[in-house]
N, C-alpha and C. Protein backbone atom coordinates (compact mmCIF):
# COMPACT_ATOMS: atom_id res chain seq x y z
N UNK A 1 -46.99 -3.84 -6.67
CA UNK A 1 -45.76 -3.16 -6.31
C UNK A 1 -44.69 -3.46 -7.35
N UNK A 2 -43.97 -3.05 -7.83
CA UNK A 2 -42.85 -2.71 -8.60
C UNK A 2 -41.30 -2.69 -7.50
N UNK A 3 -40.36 -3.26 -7.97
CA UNK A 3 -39.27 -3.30 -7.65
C UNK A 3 -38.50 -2.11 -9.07
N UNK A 4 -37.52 -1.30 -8.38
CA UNK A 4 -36.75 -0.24 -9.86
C UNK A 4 -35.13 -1.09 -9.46
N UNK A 5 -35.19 -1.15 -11.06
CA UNK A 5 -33.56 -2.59 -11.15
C UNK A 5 -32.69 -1.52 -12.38
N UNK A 6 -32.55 -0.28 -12.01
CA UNK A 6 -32.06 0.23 -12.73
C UNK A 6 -32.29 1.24 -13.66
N UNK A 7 -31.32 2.34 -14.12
CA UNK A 7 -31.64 3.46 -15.07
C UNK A 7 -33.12 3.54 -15.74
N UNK A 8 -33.94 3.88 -14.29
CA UNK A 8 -35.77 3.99 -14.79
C UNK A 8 -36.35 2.80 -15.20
N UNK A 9 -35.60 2.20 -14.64
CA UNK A 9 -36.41 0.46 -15.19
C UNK A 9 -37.27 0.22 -14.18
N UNK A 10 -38.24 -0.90 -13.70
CA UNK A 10 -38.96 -1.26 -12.96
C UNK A 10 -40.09 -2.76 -13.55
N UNK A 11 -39.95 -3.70 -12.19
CA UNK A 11 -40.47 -4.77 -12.71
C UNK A 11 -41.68 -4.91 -11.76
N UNK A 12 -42.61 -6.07 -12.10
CA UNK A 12 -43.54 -6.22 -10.96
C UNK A 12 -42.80 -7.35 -10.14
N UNK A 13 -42.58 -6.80 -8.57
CA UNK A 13 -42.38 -8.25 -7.97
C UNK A 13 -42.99 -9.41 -7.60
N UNK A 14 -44.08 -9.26 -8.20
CA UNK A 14 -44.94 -10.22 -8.36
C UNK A 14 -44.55 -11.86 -9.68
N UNK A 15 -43.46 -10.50 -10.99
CA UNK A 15 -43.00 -11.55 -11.61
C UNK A 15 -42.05 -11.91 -11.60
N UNK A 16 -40.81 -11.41 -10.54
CA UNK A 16 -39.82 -11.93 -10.24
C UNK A 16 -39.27 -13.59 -9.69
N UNK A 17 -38.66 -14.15 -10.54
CA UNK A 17 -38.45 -15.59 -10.03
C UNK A 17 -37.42 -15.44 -9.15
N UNK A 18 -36.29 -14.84 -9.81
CA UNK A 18 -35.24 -14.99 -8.77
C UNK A 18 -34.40 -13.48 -9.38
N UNK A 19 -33.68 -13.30 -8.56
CA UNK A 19 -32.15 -12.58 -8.77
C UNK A 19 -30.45 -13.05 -8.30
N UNK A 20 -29.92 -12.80 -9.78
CA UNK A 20 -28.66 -13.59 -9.21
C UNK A 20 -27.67 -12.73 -9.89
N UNK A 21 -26.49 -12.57 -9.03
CA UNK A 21 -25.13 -12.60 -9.42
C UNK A 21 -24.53 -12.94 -10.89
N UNK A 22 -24.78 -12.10 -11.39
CA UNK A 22 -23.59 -12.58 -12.68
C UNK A 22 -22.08 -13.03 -12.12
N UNK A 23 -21.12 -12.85 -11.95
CA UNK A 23 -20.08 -13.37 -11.49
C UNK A 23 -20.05 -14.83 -10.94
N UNK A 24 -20.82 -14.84 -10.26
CA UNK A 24 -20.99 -16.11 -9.52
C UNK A 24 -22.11 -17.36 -9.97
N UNK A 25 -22.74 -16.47 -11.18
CA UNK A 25 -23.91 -17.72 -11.87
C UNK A 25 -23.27 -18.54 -12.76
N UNK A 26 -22.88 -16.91 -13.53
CA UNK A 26 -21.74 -17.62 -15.33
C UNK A 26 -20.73 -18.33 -15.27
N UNK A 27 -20.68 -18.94 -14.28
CA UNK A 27 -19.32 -20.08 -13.74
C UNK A 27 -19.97 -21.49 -14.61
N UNK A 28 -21.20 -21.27 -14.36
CA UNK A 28 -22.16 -22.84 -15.18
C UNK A 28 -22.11 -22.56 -16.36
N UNK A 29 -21.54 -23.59 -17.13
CA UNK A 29 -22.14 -23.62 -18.73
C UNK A 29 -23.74 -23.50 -19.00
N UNK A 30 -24.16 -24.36 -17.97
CA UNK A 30 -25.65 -24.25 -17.67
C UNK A 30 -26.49 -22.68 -17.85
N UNK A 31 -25.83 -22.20 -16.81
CA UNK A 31 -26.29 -20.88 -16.74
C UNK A 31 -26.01 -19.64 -17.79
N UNK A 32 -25.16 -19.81 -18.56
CA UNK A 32 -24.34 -19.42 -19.90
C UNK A 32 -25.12 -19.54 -20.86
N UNK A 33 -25.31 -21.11 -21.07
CA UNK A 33 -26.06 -21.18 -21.74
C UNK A 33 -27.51 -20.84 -21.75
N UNK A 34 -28.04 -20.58 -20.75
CA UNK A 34 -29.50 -20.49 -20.62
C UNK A 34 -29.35 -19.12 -20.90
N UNK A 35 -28.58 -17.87 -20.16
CA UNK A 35 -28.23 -16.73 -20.69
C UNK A 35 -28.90 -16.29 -22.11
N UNK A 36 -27.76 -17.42 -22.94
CA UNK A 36 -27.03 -16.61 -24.16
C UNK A 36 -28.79 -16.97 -25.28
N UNK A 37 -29.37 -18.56 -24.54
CA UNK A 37 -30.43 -18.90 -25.38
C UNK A 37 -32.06 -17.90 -24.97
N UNK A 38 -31.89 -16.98 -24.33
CA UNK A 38 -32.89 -16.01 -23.81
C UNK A 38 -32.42 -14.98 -24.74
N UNK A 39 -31.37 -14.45 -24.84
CA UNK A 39 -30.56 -13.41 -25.77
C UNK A 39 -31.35 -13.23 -27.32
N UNK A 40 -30.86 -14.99 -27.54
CA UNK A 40 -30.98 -15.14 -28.68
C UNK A 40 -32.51 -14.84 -29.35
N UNK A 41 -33.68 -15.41 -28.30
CA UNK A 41 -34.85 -15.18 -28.56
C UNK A 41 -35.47 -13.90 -28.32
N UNK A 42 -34.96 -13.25 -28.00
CA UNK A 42 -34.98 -11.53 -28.05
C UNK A 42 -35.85 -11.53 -26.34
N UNK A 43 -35.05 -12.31 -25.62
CA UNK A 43 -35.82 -12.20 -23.98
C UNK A 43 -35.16 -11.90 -23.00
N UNK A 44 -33.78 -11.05 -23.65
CA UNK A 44 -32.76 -10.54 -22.80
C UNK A 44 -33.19 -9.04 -22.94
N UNK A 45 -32.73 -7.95 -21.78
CA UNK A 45 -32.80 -6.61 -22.28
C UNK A 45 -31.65 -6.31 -21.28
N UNK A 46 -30.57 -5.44 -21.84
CA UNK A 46 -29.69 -4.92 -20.87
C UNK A 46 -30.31 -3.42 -20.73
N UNK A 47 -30.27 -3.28 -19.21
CA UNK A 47 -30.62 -1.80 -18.83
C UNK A 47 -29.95 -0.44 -18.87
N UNK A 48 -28.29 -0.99 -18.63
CA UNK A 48 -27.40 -0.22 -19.19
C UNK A 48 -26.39 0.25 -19.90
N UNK A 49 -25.85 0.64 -20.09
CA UNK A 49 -24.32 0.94 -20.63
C UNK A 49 -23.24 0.08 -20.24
N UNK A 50 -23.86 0.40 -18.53
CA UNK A 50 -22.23 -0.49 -17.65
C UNK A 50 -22.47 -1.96 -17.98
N UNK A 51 -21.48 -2.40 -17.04
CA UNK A 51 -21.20 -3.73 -16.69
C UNK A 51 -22.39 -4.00 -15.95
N UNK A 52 -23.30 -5.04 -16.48
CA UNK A 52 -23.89 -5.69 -15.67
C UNK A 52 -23.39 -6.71 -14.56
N UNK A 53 -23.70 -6.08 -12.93
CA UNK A 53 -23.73 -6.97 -11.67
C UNK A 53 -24.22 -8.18 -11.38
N UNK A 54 -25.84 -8.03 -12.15
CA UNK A 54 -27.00 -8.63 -11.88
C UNK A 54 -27.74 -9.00 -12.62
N UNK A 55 -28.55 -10.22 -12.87
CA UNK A 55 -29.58 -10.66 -13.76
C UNK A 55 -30.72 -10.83 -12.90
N UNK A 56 -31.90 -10.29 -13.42
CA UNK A 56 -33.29 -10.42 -12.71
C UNK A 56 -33.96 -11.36 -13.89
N UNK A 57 -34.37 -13.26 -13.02
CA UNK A 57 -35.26 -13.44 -13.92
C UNK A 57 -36.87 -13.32 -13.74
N UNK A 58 -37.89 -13.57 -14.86
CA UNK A 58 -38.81 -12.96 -14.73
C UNK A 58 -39.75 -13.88 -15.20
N UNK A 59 -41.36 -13.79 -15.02
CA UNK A 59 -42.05 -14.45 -15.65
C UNK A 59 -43.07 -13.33 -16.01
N UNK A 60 -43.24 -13.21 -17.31
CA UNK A 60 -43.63 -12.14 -17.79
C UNK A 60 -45.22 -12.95 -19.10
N UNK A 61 -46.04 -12.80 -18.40
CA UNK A 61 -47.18 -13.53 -19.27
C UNK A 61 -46.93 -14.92 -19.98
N UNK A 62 -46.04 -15.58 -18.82
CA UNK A 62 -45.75 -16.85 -19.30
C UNK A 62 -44.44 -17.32 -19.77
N UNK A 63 -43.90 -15.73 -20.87
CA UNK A 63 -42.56 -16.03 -21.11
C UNK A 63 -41.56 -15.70 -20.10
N UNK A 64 -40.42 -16.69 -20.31
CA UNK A 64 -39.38 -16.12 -19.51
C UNK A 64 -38.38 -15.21 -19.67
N UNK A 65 -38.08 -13.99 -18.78
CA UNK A 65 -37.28 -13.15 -19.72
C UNK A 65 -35.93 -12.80 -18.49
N UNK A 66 -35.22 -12.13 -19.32
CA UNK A 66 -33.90 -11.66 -18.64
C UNK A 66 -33.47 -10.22 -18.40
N UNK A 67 -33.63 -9.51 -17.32
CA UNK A 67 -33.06 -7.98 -17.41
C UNK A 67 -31.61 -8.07 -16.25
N UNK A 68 -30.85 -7.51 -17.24
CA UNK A 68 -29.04 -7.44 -16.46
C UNK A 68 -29.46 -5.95 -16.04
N UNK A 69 -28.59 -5.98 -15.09
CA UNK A 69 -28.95 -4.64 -13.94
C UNK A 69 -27.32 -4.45 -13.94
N UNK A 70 -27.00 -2.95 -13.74
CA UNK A 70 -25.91 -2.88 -12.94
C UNK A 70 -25.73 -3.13 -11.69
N UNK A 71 -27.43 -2.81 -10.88
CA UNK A 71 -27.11 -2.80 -9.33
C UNK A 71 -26.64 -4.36 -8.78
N UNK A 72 -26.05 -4.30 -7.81
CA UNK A 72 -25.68 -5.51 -7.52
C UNK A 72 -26.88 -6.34 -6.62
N UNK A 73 -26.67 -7.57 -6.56
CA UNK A 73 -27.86 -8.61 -5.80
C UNK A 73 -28.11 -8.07 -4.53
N UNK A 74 -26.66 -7.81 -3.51
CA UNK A 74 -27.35 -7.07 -2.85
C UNK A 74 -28.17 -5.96 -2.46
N UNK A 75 -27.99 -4.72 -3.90
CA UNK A 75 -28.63 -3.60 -3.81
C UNK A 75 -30.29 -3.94 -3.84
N UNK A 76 -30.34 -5.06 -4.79
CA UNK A 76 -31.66 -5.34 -5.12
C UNK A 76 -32.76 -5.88 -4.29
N UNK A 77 -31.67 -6.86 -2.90
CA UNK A 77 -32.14 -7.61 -2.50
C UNK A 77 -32.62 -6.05 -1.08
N UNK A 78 -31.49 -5.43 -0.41
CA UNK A 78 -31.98 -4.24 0.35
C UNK A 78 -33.03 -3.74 0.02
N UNK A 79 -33.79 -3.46 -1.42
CA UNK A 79 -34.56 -2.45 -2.10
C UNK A 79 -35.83 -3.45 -1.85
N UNK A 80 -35.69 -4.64 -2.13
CA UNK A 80 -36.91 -5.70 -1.76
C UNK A 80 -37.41 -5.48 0.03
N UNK A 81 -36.40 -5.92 0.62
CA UNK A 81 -36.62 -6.18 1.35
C UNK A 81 -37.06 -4.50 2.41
N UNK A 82 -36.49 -3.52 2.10
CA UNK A 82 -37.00 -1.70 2.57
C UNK A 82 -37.93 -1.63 1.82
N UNK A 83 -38.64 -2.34 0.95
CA UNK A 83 -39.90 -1.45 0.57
C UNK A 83 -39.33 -0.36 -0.67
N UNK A 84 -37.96 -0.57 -0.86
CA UNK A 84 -37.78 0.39 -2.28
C UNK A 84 -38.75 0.46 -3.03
N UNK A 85 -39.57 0.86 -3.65
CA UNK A 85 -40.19 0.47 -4.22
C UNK A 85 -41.04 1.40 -5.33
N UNK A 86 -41.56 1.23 -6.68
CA UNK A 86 -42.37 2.41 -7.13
C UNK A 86 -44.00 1.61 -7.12
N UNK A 87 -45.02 2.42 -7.03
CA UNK A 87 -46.22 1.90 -7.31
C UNK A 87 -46.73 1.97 -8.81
């Protein structure tokens, strides 16, 4: 099953670790930093144009990666939890 995190995007939720709040993560240098050092290794992808709401992290064949969503945590978390879903 696939979770969709945005403008035709879609992940497996199978590799989803977590989803979080930008606003409320980037308060940590911690989390800033872990951010900016995923960026740097080319393991960030922004999905859109806008302002990203949301960061989905991921475990993707081992590596760890980063997709910023506009939708917000809660949109994502409704879409998990209804079965949003693409196959």
């Amino acid at each position: 099953m696939y979770l969709h995190i945005g403008n035709g995007n879609s992940v497996k939720r199978k590799n989803i670790i977590g989803i979080f709040d930008l606003d409320t993560s980037t308060v940590s240098k911690i989390t800033k930093d872990f951010i900016n050092k995923r960026q740097k290794a080319g393991a960030l992808t922004y999905l859109d144009s806008d302002l990203p709401r949301a960061f989905i992290l991921l475990d993707e064949e081992g590596e760890t990666k980063v997709r910023l969503s506009r939708i917000s945590t809660s949109g994502l978390k409704i879409r998990l939890e209804s079965g949003i879903t693409e196959e």
